[in-house]
C-alpha atoms as a PDB file:
ATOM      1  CA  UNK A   1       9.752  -1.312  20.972  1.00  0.00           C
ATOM      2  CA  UNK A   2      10.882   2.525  21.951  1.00  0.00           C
ATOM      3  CA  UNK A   3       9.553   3.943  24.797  1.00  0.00           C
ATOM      4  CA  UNK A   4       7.700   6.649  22.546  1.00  0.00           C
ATOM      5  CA  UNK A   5       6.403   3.910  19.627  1.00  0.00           C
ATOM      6  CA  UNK A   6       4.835   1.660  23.063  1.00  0.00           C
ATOM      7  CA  UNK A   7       3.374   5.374  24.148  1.00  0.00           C
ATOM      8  CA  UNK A   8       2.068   5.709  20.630  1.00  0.00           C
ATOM      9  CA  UNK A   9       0.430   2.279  20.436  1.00  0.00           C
ATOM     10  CA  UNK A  10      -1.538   2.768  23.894  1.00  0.00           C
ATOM     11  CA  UNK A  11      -2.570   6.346  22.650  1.00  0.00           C
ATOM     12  CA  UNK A  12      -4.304   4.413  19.708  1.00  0.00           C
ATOM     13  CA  UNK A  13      -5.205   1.255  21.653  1.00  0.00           C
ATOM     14  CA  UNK A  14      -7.095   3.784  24.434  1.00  0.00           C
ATOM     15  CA  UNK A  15      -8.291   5.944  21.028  1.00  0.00           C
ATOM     16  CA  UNK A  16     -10.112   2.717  19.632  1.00  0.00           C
ATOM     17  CA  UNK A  17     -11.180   1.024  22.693  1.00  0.00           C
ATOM     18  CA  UNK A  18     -10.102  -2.102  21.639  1.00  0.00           C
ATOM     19  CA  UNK A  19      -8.557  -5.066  23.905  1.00  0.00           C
ATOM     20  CA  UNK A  20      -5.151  -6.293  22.940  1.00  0.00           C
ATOM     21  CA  UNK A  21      -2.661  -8.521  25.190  1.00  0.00           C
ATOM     22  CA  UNK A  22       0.726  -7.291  25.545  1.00  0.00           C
ATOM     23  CA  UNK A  23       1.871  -7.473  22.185  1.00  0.00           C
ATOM     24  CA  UNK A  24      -1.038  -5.218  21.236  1.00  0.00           C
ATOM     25  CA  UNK A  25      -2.953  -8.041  19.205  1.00  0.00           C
ATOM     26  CA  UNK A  26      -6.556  -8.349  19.636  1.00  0.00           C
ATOM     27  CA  UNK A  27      -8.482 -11.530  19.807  1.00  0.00           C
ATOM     28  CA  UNK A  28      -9.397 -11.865  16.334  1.00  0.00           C
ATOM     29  CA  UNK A  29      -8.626  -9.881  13.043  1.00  0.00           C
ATOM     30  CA  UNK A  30     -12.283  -9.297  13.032  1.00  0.00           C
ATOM     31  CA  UNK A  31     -11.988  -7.147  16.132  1.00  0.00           C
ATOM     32  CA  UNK A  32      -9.478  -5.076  14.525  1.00  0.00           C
ATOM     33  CA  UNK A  33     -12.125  -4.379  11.411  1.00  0.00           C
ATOM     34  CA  UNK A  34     -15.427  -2.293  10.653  1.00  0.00           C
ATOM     35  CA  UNK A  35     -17.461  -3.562  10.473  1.00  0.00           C
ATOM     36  CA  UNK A  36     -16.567  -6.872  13.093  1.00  0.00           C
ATOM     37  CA  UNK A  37     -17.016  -9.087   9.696  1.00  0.00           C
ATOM     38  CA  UNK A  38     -15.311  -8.746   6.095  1.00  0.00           C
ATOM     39  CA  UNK A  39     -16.897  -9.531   2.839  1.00  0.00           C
ATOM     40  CA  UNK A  40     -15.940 -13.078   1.806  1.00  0.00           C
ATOM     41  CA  UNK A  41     -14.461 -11.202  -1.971  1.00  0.00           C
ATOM     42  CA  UNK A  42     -12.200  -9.174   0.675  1.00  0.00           C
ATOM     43  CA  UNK A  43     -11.481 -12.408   2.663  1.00  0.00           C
ATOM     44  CA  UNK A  44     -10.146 -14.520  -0.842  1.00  0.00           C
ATOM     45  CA  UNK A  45      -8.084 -11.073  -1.705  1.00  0.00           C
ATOM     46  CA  UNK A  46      -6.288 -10.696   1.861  1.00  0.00           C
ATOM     47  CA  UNK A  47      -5.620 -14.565   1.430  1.00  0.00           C
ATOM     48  CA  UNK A  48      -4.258 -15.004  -2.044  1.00  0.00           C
ATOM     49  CA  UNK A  49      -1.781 -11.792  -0.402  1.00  0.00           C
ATOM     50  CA  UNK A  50       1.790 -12.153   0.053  1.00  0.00           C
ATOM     51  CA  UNK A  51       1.592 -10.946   3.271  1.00  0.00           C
ATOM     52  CA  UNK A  52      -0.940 -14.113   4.382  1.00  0.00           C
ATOM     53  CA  UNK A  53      -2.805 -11.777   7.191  1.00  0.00           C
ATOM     54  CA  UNK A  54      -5.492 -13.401   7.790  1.00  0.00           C
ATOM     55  CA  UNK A  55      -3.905 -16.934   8.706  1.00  0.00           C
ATOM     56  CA  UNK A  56      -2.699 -18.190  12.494  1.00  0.00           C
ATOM     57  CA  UNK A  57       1.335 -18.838  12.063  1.00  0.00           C
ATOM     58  CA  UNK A  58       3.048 -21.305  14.345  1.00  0.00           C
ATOM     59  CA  UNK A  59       0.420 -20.895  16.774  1.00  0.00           C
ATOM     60  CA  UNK A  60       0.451 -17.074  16.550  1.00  0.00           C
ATOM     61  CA  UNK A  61      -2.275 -14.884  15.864  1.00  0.00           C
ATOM     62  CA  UNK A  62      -2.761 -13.790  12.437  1.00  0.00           C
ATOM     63  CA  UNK A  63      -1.131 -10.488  11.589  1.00  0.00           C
ATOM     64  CA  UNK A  64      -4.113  -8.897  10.942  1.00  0.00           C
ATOM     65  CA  UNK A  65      -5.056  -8.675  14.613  1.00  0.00           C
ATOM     66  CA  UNK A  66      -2.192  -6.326  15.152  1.00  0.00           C
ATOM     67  CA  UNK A  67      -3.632  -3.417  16.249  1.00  0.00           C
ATOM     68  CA  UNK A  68      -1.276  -1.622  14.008  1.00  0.00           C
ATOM     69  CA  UNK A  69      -2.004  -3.851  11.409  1.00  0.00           C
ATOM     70  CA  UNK A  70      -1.069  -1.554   7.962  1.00  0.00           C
ATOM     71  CA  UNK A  71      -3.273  -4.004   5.669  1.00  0.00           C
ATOM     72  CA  UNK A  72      -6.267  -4.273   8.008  1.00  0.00           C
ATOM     73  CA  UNK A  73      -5.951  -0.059   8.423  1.00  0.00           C
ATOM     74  CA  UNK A  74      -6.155   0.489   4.931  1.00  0.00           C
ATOM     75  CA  UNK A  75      -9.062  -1.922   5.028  1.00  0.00           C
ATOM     76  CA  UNK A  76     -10.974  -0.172   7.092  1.00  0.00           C
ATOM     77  CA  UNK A  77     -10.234   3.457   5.579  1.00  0.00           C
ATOM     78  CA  UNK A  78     -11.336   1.672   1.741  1.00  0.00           C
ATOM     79  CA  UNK A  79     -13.441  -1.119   1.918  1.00  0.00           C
ATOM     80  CA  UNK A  80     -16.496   0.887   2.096  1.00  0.00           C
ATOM     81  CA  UNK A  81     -16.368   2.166  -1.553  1.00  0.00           C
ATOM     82  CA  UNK A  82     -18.809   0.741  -4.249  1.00  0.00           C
ATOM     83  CA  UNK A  83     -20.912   2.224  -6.960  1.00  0.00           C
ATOM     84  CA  UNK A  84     -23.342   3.741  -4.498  1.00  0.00           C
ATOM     85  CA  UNK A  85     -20.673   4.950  -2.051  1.00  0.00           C
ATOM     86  CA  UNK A  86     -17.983   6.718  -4.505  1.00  0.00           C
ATOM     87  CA  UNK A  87     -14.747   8.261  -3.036  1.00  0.00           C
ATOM     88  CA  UNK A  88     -14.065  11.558  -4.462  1.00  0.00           C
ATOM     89  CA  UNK A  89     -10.068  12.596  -4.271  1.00  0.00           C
ATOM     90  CA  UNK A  90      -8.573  14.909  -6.307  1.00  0.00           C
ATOM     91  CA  UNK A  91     -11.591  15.887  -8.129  1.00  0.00           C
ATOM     92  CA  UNK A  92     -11.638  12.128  -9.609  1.00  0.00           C
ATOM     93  CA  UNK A  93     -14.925  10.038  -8.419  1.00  0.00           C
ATOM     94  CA  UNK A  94     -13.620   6.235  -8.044  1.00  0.00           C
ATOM     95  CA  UNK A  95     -16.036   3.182  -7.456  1.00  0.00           C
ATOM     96  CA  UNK A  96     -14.533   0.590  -7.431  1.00  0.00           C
ATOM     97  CA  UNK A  97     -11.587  -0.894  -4.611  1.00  0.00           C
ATOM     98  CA  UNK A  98     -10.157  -3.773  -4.363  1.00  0.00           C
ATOM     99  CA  UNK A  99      -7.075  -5.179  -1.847  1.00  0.00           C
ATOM    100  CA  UNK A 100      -3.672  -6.840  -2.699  1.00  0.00           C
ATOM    101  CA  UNK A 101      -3.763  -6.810  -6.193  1.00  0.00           C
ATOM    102  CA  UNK A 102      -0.565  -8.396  -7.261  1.00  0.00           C
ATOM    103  CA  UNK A 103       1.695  -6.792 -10.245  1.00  0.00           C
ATOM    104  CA  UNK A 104       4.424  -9.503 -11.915  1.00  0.00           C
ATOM    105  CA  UNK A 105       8.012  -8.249 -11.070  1.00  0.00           C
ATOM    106  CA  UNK A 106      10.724  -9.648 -13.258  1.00  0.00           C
ATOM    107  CA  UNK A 107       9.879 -11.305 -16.487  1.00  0.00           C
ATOM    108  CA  UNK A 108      11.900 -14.553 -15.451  1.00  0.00           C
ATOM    109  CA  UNK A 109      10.447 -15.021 -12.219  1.00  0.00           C
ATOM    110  CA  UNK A 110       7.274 -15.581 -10.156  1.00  0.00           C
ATOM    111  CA  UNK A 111       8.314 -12.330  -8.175  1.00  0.00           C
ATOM    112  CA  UNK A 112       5.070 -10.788  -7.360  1.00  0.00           C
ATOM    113  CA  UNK A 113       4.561  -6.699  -5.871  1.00  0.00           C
ATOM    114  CA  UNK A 114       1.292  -6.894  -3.596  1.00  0.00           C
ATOM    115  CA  UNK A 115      -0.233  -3.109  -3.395  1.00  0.00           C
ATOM    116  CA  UNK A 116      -2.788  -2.603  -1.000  1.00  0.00           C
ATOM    117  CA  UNK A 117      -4.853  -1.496  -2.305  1.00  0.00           C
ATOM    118  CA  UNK A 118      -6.424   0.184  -6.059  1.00  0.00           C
ATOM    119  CA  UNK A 119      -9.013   2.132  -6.787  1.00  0.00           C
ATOM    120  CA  UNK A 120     -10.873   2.407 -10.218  1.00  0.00           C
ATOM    121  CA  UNK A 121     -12.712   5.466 -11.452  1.00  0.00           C
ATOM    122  CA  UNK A 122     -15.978   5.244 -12.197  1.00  0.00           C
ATOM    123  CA  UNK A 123     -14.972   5.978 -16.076  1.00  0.00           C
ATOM    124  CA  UNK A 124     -12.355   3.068 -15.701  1.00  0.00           C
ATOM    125  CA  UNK A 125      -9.844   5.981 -16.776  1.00  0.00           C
ATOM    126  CA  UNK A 126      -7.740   6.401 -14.064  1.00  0.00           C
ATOM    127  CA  UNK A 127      -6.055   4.077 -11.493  1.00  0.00           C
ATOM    128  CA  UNK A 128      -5.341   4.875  -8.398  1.00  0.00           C
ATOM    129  CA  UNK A 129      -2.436   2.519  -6.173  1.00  0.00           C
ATOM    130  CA  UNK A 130      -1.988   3.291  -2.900  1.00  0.00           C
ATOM    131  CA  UNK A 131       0.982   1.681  -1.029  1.00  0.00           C
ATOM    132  CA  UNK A 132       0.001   2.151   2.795  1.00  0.00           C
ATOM    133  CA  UNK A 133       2.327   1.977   5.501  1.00  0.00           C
ATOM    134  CA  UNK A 134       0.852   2.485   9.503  1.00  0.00           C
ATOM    135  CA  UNK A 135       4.196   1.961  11.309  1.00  0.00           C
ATOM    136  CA  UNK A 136       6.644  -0.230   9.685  1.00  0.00           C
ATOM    137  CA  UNK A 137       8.211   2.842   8.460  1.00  0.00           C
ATOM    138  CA  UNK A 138       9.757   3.381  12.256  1.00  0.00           C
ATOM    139  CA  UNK A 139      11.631   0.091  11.995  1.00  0.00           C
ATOM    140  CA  UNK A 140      15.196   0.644  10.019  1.00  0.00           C
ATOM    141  CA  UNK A 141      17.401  -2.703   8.949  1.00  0.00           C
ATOM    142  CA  UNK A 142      18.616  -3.988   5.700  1.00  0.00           C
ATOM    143  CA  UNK A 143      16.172  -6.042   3.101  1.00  0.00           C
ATOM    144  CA  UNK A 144      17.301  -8.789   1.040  1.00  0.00           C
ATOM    145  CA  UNK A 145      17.764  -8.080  -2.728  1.00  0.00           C
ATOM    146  CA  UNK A 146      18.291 -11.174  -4.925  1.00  0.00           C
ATOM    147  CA  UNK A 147      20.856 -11.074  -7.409  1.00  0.00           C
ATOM    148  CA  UNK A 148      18.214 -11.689  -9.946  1.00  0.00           C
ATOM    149  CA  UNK A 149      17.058  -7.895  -9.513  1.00  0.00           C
ATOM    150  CA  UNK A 150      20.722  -6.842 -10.159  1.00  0.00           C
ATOM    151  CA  UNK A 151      20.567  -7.971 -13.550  1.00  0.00           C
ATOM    152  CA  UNK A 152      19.207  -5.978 -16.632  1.00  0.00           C
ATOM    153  CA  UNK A 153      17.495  -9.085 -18.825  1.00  0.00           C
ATOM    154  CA  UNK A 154      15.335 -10.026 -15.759  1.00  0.00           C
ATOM    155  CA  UNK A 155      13.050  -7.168 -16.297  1.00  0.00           C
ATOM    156  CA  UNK A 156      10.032  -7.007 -18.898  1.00  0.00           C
ATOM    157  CA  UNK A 157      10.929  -2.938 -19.779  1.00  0.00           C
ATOM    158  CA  UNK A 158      13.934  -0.478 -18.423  1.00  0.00           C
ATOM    159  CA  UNK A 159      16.222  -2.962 -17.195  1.00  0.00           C
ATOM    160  CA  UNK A 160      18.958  -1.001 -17.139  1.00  0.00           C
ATOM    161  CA  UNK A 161      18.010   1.555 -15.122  1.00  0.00           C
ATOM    162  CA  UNK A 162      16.186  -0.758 -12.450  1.00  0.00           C
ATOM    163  CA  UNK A 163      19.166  -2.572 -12.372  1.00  0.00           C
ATOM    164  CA  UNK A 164      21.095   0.327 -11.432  1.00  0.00           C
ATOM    165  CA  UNK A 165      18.604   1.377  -8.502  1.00  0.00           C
ATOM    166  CA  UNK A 166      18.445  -1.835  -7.078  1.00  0.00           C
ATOM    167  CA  UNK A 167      22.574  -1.909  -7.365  1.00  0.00           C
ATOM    168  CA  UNK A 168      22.576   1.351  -5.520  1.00  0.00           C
ATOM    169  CA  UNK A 169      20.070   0.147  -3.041  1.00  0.00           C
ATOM    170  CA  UNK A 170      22.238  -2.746  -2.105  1.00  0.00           C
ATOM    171  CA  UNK A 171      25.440  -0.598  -1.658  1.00  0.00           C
ATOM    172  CA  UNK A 172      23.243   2.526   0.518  1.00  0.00           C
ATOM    173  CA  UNK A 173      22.724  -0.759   2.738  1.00  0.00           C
ATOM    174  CA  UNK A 174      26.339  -1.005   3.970  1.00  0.00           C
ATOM    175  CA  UNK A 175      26.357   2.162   5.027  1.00  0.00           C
ATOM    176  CA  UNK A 176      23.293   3.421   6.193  1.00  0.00           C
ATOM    177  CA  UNK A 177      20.576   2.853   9.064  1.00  0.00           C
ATOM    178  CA  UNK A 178      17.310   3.266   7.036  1.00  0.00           C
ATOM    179  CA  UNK A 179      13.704   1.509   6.332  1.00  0.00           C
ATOM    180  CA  UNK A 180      14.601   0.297   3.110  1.00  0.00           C
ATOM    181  CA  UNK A 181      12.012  -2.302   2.855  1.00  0.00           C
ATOM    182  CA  UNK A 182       9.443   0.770   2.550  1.00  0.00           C
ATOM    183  CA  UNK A 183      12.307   2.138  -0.724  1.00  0.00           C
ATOM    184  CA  UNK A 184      12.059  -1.722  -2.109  1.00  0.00           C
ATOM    185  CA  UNK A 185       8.518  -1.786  -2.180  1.00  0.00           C
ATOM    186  CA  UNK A 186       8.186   1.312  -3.871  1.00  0.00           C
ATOM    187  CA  UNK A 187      10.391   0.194  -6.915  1.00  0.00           C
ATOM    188  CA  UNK A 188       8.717  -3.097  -7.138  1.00  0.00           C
ATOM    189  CA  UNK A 189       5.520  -2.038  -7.430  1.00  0.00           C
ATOM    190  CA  UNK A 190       6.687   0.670 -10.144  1.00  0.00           C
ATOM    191  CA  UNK A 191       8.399  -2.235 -11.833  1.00  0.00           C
ATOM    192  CA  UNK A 192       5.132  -4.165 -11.913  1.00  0.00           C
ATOM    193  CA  UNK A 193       2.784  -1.016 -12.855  1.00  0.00           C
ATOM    194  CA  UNK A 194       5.173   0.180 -15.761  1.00  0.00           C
ATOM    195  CA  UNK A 195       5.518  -3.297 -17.006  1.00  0.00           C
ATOM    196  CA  UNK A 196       1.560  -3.909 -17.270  1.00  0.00           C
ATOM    197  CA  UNK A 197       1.791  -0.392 -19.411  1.00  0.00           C
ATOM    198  CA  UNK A 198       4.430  -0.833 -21.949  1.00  0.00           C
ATOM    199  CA  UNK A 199       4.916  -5.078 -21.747  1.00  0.00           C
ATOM    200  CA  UNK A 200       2.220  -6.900 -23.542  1.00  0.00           C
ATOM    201  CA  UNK A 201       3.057 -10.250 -21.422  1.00  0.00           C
ATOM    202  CA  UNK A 202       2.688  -8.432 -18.055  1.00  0.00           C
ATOM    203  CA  UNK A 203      -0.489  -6.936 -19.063  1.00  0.00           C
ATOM    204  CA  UNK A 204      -2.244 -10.294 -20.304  1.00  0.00           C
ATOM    205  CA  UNK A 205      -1.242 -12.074 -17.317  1.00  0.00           C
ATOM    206  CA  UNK A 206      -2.480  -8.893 -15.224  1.00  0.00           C
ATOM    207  CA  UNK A 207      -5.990  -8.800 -16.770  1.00  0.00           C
ATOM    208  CA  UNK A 208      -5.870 -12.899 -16.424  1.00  0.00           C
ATOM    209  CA  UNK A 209      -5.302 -12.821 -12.370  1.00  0.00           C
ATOM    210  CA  UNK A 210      -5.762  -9.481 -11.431  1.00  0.00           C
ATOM    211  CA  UNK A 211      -8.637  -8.735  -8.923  1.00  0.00           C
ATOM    212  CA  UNK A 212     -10.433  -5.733 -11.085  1.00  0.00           C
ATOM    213  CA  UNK A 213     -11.082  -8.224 -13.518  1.00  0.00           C
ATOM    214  CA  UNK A 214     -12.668 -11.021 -11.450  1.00  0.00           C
ATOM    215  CA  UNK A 215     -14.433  -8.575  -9.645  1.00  0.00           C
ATOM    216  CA  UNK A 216     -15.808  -5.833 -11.873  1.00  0.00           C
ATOM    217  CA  UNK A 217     -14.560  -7.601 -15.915  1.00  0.00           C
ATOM    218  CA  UNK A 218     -12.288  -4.514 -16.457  1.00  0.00           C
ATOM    219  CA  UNK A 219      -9.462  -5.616 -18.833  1.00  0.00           C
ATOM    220  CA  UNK A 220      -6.497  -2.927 -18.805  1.00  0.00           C
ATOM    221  CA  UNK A 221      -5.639  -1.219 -21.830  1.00  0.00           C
ATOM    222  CA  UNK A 222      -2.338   0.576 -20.420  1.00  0.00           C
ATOM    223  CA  UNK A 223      -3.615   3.315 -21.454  1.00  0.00           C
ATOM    224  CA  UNK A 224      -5.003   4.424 -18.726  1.00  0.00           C
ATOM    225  CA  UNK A 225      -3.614   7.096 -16.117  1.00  0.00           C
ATOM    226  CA  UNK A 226      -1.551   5.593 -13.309  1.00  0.00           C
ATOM    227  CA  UNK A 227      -1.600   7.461 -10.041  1.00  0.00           C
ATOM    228  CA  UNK A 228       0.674   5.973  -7.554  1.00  0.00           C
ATOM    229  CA  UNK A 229       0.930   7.510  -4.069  1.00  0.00           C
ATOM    230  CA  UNK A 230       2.764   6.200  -0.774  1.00  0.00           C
ATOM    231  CA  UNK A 231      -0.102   6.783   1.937  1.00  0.00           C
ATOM    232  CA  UNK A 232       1.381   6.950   5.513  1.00  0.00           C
ATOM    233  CA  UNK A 233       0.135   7.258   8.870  1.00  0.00           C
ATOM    234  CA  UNK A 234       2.382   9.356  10.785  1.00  0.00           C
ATOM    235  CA  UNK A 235       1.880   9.026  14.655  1.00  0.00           C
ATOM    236  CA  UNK A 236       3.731  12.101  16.669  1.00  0.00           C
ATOM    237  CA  UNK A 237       7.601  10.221  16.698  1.00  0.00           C
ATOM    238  CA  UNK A 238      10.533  11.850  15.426  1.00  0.00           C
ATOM    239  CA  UNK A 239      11.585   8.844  13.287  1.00  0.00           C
ATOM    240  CA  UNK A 240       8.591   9.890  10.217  1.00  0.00           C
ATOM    241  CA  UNK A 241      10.751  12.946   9.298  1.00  0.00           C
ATOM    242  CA  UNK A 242      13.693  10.766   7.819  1.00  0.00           C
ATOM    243  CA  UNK A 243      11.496   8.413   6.072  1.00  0.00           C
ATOM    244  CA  UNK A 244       9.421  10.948   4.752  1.00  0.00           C
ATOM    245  CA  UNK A 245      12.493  12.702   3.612  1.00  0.00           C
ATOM    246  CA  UNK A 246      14.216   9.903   2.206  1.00  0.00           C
ATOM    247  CA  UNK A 247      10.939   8.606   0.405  1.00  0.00           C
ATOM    248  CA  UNK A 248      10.899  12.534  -0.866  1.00  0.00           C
ATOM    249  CA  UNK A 249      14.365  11.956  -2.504  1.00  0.00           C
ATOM    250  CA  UNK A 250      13.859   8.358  -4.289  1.00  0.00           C
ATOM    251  CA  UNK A 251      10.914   9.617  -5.765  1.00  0.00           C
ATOM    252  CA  UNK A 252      12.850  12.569  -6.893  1.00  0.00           C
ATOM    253  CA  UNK A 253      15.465  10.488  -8.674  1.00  0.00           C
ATOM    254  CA  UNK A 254      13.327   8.268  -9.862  1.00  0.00           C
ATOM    255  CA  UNK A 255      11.370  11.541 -11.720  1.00  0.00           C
ATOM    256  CA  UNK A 256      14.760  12.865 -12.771  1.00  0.00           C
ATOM    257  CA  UNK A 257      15.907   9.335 -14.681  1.00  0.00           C
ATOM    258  CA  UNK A 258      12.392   9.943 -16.530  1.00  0.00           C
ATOM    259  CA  UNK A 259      12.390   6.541 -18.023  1.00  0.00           C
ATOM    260  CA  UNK A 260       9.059   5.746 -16.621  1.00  0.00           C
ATOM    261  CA  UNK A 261       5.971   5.563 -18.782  1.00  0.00           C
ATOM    262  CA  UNK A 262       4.331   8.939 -19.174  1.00  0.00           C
ATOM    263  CA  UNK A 263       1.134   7.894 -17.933  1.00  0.00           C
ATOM    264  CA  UNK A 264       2.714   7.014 -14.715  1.00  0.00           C
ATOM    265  CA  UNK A 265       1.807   9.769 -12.358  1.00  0.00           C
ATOM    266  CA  UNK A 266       4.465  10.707  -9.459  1.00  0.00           C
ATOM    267  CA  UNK A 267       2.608  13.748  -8.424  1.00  0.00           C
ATOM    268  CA  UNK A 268       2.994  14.238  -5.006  1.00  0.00           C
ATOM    269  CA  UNK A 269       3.710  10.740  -4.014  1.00  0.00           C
ATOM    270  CA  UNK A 270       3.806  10.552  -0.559  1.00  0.00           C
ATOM    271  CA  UNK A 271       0.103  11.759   1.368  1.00  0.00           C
ATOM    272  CA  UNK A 272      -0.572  11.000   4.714  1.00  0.00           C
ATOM    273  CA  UNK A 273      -3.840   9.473   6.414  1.00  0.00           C
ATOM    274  CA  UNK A 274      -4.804  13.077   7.467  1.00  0.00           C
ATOM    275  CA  UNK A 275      -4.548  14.207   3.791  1.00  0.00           C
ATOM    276  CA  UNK A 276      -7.066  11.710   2.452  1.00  0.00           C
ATOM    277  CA  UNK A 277      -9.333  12.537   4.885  1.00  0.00           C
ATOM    278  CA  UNK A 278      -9.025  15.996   4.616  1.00  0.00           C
ATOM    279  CA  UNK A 279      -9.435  16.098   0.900  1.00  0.00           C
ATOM    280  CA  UNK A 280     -11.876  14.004  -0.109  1.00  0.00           C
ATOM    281  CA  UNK A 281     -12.687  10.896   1.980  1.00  0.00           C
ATOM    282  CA  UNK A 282     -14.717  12.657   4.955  1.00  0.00           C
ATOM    283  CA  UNK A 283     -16.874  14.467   2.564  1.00  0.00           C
ATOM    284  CA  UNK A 284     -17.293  11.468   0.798  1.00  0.00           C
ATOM    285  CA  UNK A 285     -18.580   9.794   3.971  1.00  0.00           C
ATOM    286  CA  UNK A 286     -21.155  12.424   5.188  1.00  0.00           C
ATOM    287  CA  UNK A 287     -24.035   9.671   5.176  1.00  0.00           C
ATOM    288  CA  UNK A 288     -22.593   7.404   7.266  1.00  0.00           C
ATOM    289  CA  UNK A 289     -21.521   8.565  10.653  1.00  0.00           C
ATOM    290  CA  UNK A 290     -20.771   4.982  12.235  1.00  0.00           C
ATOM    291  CA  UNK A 291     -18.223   4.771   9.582  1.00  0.00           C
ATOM    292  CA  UNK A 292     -16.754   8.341  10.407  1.00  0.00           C
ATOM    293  CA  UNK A 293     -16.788   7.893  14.024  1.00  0.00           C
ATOM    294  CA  UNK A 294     -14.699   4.740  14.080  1.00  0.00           C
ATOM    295  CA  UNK A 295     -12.027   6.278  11.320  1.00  0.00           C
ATOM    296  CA  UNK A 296     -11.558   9.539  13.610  1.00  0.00           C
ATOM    297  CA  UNK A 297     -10.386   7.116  16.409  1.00  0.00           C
ATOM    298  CA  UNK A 298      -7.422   6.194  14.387  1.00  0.00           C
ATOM    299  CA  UNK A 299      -6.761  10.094  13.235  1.00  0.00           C
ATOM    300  CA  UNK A 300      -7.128  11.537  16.873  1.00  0.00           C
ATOM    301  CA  UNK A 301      -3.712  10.037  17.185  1.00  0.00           C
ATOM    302  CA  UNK A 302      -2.416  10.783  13.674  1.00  0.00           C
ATOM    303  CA  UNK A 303       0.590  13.769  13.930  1.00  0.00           C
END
């Protein structure tokens, strides 16, 4: 860890007054939550998750008692949103969350993209993914790419031009010092979200597994509008500017190609923690100050 990122992390550790040891974990995932216990439908989604957050590894603690825990963050900005607690953003009311809903990748492969987390409007219209990143974007290194992504026929629509990204993606990696795990995840999950739009396969197994249908019986149609925005926290360290910037630019391309379904919405992209809050999500929490107390202690550190 930098000097400034260790600075940042006891900013927000002395912001929260939470306990962690000195790798800034807390006891328990459930100290790093509000409220201290999550809904056992939240529980099954964080555990059927790629990410497996909520489980001990080789006598570790689980990820999710990170104190800068992305997942359990966008848990605790979300998981308050039902039918009697709407979220209003953008002028769009949504009802309806769930976490780690998992898009298929490539048509000849058990690749799966877990976003996390979607939100439904309350007409079941529009669908809002959020891919939420805390501070993994401050980390730079290569990812690994299999060769199946390099290959046109493994994709269920537009394998030609993923192909091509994910070709360029591999060569940027010789060259330069970036987060491209952050530029990864956001092509995989537009793979999986175009694919449940224009691939009649991907949607079927969608509404079979997804979470929106176990938890609220909403089959897709495709139809529906798409919104898909990178949501980033952006603590006060020089190293946000390039990934914002280089987030800015793959979206960019990605518009310019314009091979992605129409009802796949790139508007802005890329909002910030501060943004949400801003525009929609403190409003929408007026009635519950315990709530709004405990989310300011993250944003008091927030650039």
């Amino acid at each position: 860890m930098t000097k400034e990122f260790t600075h940042f992390l006891d900013r927000l550790v002395k912001g929260r007054n939470i306990a962690v040891d000195k790798k800034y974990y807390a006891a328990s995932y459930q100290d790093n939550i509000f409220p201290d216990s999550m809904a056992e439908n939240h529980i099954r989604m964080f555990c059927r998750g790629g990410g497996k957050e909520l489980f001990p590894q080789n006598g570790q603690k689980e990820k999710a008692a990170c104190v800068y825990s992305s997942s359990m963050l966008s848990y605790n900005f979300f998981h308050w949103i039902d039918a009697a607690h709407p979220l209003v953003f953008d002028g769009i009311e949504y009802d309806k969350v769930v976490f780690e809903e998992q898009f298929r990748v490539l048509a000849n492969r058990n690749n799966k993209a877990n976003l996390d987390v979607v939100l439904v409007s309350k007409d079941k219209e529009t669908i809002l993914l959020l891919e939420s990143k805390f501070t993994e974007h401050l980390n730079t290194g290569k990812v690994e790419i299999a060769d199946a992504y390099l290959h046109p026929d493994s994709y269920y629509d537009s394998g030609e031009q993923w192909a091509k990204i994910m070709k360029n993606l591999v060569d940027r990696q010789e060259t330069e010092d970036k987060y491209f795990g952050g530029i990864k995840q956001v092509a995989c999950h537009l793979m999986g979200i175009s694919s449940v739009i224009r691939n009649r396969n991907s949607l079927t197994w969608f509404n079979k597994n997804s979470w929106i249908k176990n938890q609220f019986g909403i089959d897709l149609k495709g139809s529906e509008r798409f919104i898909f925005k990178s949501l980033v926290f952006l603590p006060d360290i020089e190293e946000n500017c390039a990934y914002i910037e280089d987030n800015k630019a793959f979206f960019s391309s990605l518009s310019m190609k314009g091979f992605l379904p129409d009802n796949l919405l790139l508007d802005d992209p890329i909002i910030t923690y501060r943004d949400l809050w801003d525009c929609g999500m403190k409003k929408s929490l007026l009635n519950n100050l315990e709530l709004t107390n405990y989310l300011e202690q993250f944003l008091s550190v927030h650039a």
